[in-house]
Protein backbone atom coordinates (compact mmCIF):
# COMPACT_ATOMS: atom_id res chain seq x y z
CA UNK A 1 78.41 59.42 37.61
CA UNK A 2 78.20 58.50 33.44
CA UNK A 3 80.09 60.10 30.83
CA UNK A 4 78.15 61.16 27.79
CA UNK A 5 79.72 63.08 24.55
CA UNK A 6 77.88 64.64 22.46
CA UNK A 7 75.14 65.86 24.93
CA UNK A 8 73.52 68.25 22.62
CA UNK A 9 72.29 66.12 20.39
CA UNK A 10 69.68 64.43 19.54
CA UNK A 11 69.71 60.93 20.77
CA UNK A 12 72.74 62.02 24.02
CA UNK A 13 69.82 64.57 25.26
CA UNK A 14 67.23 62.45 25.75
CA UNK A 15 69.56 59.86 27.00
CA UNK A 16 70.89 62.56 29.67
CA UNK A 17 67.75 63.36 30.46
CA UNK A 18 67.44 59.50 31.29
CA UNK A 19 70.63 59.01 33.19
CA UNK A 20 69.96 61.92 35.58
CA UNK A 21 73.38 62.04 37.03
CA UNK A 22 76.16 62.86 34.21
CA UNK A 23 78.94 64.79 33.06
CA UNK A 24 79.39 65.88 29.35
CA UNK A 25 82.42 65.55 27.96
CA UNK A 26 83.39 67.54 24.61
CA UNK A 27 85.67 65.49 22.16
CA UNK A 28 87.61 68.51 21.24
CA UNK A 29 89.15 68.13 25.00
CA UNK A 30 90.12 64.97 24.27
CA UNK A 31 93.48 65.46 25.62
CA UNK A 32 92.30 66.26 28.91
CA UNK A 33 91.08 62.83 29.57
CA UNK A 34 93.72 61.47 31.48
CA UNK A 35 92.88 64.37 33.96
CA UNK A 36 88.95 63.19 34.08
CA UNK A 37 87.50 61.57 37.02
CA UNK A 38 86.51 58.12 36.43
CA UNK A 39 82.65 57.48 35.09
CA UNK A 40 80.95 54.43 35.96
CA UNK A 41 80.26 54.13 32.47
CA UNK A 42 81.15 55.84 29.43
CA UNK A 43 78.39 56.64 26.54
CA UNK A 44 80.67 57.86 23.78
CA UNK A 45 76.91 59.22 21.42
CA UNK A 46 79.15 62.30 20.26
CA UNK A 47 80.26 62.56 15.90
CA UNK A 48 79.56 64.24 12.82
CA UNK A 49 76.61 62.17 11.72
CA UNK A 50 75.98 63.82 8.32
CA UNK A 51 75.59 61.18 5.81
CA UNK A 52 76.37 63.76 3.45
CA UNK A 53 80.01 65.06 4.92
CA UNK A 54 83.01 64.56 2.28
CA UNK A 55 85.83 65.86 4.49
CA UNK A 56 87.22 62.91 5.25
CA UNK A 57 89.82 64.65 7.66
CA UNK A 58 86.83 65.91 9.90
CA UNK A 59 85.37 62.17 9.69
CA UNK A 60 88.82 60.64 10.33
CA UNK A 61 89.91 62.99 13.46
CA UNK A 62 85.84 63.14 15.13
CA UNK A 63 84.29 59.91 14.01
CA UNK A 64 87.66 57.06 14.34
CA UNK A 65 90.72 59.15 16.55
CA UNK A 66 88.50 60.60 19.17
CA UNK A 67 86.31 57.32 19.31
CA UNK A 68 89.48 55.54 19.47
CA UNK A 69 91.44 57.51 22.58
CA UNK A 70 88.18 57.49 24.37
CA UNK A 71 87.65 53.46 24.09
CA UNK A 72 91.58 53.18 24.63
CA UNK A 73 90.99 55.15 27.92
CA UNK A 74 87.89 53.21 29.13
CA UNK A 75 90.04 49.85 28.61
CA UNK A 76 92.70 51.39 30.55
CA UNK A 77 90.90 52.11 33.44
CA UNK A 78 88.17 49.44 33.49
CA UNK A 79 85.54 51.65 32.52
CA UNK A 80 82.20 50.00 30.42
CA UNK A 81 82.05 51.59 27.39
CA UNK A 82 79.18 52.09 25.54
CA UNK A 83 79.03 53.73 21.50
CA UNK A 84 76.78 54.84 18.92
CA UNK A 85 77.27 53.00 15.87
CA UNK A 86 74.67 52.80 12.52
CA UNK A 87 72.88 50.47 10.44
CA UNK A 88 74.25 52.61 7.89
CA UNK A 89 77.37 50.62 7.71
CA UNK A 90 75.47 47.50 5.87
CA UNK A 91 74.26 50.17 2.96
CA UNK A 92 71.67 48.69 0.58
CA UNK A 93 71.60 45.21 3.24
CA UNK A 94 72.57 43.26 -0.23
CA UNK A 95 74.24 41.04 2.83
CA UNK A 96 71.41 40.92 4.95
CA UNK A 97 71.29 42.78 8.66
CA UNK A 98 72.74 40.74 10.85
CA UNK A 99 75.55 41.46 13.02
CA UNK A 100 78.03 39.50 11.27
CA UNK A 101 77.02 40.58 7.83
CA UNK A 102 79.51 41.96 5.97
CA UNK A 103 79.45 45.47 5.82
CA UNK A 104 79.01 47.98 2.74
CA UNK A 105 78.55 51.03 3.70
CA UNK A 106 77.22 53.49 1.32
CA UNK A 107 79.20 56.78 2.07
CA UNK A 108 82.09 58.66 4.20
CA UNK A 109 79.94 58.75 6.90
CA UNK A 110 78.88 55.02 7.05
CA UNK A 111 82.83 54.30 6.24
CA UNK A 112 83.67 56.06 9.17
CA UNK A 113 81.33 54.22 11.31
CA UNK A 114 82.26 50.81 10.14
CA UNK A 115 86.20 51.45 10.57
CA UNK A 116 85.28 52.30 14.04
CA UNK A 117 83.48 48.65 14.59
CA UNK A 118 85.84 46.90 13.11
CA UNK A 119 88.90 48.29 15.61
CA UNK A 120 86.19 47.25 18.46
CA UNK A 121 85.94 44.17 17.06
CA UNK A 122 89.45 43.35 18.02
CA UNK A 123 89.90 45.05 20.44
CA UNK A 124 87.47 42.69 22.07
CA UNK A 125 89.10 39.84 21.23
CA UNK A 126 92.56 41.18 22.56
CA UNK A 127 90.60 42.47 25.75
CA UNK A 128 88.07 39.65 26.82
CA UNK A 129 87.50 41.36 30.21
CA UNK A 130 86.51 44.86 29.04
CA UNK A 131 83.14 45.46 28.61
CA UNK A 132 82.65 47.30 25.24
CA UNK A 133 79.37 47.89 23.53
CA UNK A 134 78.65 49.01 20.07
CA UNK A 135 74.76 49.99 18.99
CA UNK A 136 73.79 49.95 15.34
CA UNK A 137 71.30 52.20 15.33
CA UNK A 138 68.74 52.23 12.67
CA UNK A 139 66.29 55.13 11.59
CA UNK A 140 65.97 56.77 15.16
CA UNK A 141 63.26 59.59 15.72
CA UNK A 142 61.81 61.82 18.56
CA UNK A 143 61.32 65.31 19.84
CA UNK A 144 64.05 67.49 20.21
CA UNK A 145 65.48 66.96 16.39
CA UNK A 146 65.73 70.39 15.38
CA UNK A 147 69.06 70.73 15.59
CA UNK A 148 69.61 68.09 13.27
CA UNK A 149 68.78 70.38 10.51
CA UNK A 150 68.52 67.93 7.14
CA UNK A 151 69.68 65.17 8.64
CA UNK A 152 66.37 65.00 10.66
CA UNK A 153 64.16 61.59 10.34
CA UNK A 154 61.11 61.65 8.17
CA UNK A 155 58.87 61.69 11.14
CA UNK A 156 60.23 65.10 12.63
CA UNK A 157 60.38 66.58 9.27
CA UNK A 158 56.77 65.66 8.02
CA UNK A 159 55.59 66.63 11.60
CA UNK A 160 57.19 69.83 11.17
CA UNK A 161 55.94 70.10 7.58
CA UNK A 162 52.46 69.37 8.40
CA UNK A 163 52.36 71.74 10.90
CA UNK A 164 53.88 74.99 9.01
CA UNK A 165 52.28 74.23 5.09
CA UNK A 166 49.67 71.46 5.62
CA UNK A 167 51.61 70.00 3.22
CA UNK A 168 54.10 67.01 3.39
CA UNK A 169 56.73 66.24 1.05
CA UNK A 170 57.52 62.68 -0.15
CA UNK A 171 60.29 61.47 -2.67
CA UNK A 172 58.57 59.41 -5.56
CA UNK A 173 58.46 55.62 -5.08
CA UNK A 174 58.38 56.14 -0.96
CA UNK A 175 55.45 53.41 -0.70
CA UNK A 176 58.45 51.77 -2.29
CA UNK A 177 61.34 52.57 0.84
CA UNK A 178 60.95 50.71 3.79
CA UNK A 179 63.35 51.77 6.81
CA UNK A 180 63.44 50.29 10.45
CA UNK A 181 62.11 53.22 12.04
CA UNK A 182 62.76 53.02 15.97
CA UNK A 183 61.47 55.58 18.45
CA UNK A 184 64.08 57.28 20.52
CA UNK A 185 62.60 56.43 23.96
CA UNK A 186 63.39 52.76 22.81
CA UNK A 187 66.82 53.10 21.90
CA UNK A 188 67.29 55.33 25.18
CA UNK A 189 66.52 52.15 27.18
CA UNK A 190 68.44 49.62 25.58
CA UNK A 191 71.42 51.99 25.37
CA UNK A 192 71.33 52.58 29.26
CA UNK A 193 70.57 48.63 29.53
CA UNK A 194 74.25 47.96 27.59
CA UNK A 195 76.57 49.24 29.92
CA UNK A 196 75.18 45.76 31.82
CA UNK A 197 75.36 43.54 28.58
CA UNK A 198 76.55 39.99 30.30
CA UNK A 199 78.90 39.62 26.74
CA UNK A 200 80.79 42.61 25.12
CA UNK A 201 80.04 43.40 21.48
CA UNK A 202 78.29 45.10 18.64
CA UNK A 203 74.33 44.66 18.36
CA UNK A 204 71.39 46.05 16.49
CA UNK A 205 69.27 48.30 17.83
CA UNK A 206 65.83 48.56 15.57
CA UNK A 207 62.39 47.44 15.67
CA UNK A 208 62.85 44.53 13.02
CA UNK A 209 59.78 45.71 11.77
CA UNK A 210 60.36 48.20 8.87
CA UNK A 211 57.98 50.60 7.89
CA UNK A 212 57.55 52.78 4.21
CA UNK A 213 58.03 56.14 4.28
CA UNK A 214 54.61 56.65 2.80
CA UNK A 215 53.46 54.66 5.98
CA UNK A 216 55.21 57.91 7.97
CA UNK A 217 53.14 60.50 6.04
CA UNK A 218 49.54 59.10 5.96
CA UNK A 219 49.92 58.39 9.99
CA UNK A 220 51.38 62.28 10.22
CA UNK A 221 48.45 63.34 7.67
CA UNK A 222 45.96 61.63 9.69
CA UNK A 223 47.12 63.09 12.56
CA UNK A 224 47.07 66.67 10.82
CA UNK A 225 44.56 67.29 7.80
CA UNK A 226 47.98 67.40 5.84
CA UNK A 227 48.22 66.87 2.21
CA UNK A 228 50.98 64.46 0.75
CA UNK A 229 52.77 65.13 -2.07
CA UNK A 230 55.08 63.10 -4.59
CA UNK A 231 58.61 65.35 -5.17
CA UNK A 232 61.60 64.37 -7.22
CA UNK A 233 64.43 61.97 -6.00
CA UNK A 234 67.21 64.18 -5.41
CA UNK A 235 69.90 63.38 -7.77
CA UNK A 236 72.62 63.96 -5.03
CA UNK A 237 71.34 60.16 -3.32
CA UNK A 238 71.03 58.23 -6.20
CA UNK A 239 73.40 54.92 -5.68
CA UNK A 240 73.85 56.68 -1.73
CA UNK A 241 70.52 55.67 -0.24
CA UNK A 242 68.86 52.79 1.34
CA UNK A 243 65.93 52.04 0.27
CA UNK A 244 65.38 49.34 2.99
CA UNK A 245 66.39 48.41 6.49
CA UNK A 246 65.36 45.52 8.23
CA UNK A 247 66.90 44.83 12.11
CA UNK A 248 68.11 41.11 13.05
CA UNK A 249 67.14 41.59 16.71
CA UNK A 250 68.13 38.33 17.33
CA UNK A 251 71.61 39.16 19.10
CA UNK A 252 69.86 41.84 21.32
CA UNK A 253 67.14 39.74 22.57
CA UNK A 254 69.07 37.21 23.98
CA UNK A 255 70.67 39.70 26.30
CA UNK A 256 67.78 42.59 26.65
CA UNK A 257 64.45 42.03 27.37
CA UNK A 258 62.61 45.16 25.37
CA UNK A 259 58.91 45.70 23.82
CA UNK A 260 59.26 47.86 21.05
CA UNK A 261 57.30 50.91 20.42
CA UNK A 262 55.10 50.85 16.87
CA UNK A 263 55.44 53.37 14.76
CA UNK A 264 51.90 54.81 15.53
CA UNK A 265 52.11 54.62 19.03
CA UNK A 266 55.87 56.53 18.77
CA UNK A 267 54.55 59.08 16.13
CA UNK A 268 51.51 59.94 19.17
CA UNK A 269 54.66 60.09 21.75
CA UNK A 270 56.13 62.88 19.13
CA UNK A 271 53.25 64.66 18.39
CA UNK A 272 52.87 65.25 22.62
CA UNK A 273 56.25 66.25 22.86
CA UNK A 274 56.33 68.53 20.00
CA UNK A 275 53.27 70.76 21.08
């Protein structure tokens, strides 16, 4: 039996649907886990990923405590512990995208993220038998979004768009704004491959090929009929977005043997889903 939090969303539903045999667990019960059975794995996928929250209370207490007693636990009892981490903590990549980049993260959210990695970081090195595994995730996409509301990836949201207007919606200078786009049936795998990781640790989980957001549309447009329009940069992201990711796969290779999806071939696997 796994442990997964967060099992509503996005990327811990598809992941459940993977695992088969799994119990939720809901981090505001995080004081019951010293009654909980013990997992044979724990896949901690559960936060507040708005890159737009500024409570940094909420972002403290759901994104760094909870993350915290939970990997404290797992050490405790032995357990392989597995948690969803971001790309977003090296912001504009100014120090590259490898794993032992420095990190600048952009925003609360990213901050919050990147305090968590750096406790795991030691608390590897004080704890060489655990087995702890942190994902940076890049710019993850897939069916089953919609609860995501504006923190949706471009692919679900010009899908969607395309489908109710015939119209999809880019910010000026997107041929310009090149993400690591990675399909969520890829980072599914390699997130059920890391509980058996040979070396604890943090790695990247992306493509390593990025992609423009302009790229995005015209595939979604071709798809559709779809026309694609140029809209304003929102003022509310200026200095708070990146404009490009790039995943150093390099770390994640030598342990996980993985053929990436391309972003043509994931954006058919959405379009079948989303019917």
């Amino acid at each position: 039996m796994y442990l997964v939090t967060g099992t509503e969303g996005f990327i811990a539903s598809h992941l459940c649907e993977k695992l088969g045999e799994v119990e939720g667990w809901d981090m505001s019960e995080r004081h019951l886990l010293k009654k909980a059975s013990l997992p044979s794995a724990v896949f901690h996928m559960g936060a507040i990923s708005s890159t737009t929250e500024v409570d940094i209370r909420k972002l403290s207490d759901w994104n760094i405590l909870s993350s915290c007693e939970l990997l404290e636990w797992c050490i405790e009892h032995h357990i392989p512990f597995v948690y969803a981490s971001s790309a977003s903590v090296y912001g504009i990549g100014v120090n590259g995208f490898n794993e032992t980049a420095t990190m600048t993260p952009l925003n609360y959210y990213a901050i919050s993220k990147a305090a968590f990695d750096m406790f795991v970081l030691q608390k590897i090195k004080d704890n060489p038998n655990a087995k702890i595994c942190g994902l940076r995730y890049f710019n993850v996409y897939g069916s089953n979004e919609g609860r995501k509301g504006n923190m949706a990836s471009p692919v679900y949201k010009f899908i969607k768009q395309a489908k109710e207007t015939s119209r999809i919606e880019v910010f000026k200078g997107s041929a310009c704004f090149e993400r690591d786009f990675i399909s969520v049936e890829d980072v599914v795998d390699i997130t059920v491959a890391a509980k058996d990781f040979p070396t604890s640790g943090i790695y990247n989980v992306g493509t390593g090929t990025p992609r423009s957001f302009m790229d995005v549309a015209e595939i979604i447009s071709g798809h559709t009929g779809a026309e694609i329009n140029e809209v304003p940069f929102p003022q509310h992201l200026v200095g708070k977005y990146q404009e490009f990711t790039n995943s150093d796969n390099t770390k994640l290779l030598n342990v996980c043997e993985h053929t990436f999806l391309t972003l043509e071939q994931g954006i058919d696997k959405c379009f079948e889903e989303m019917k």
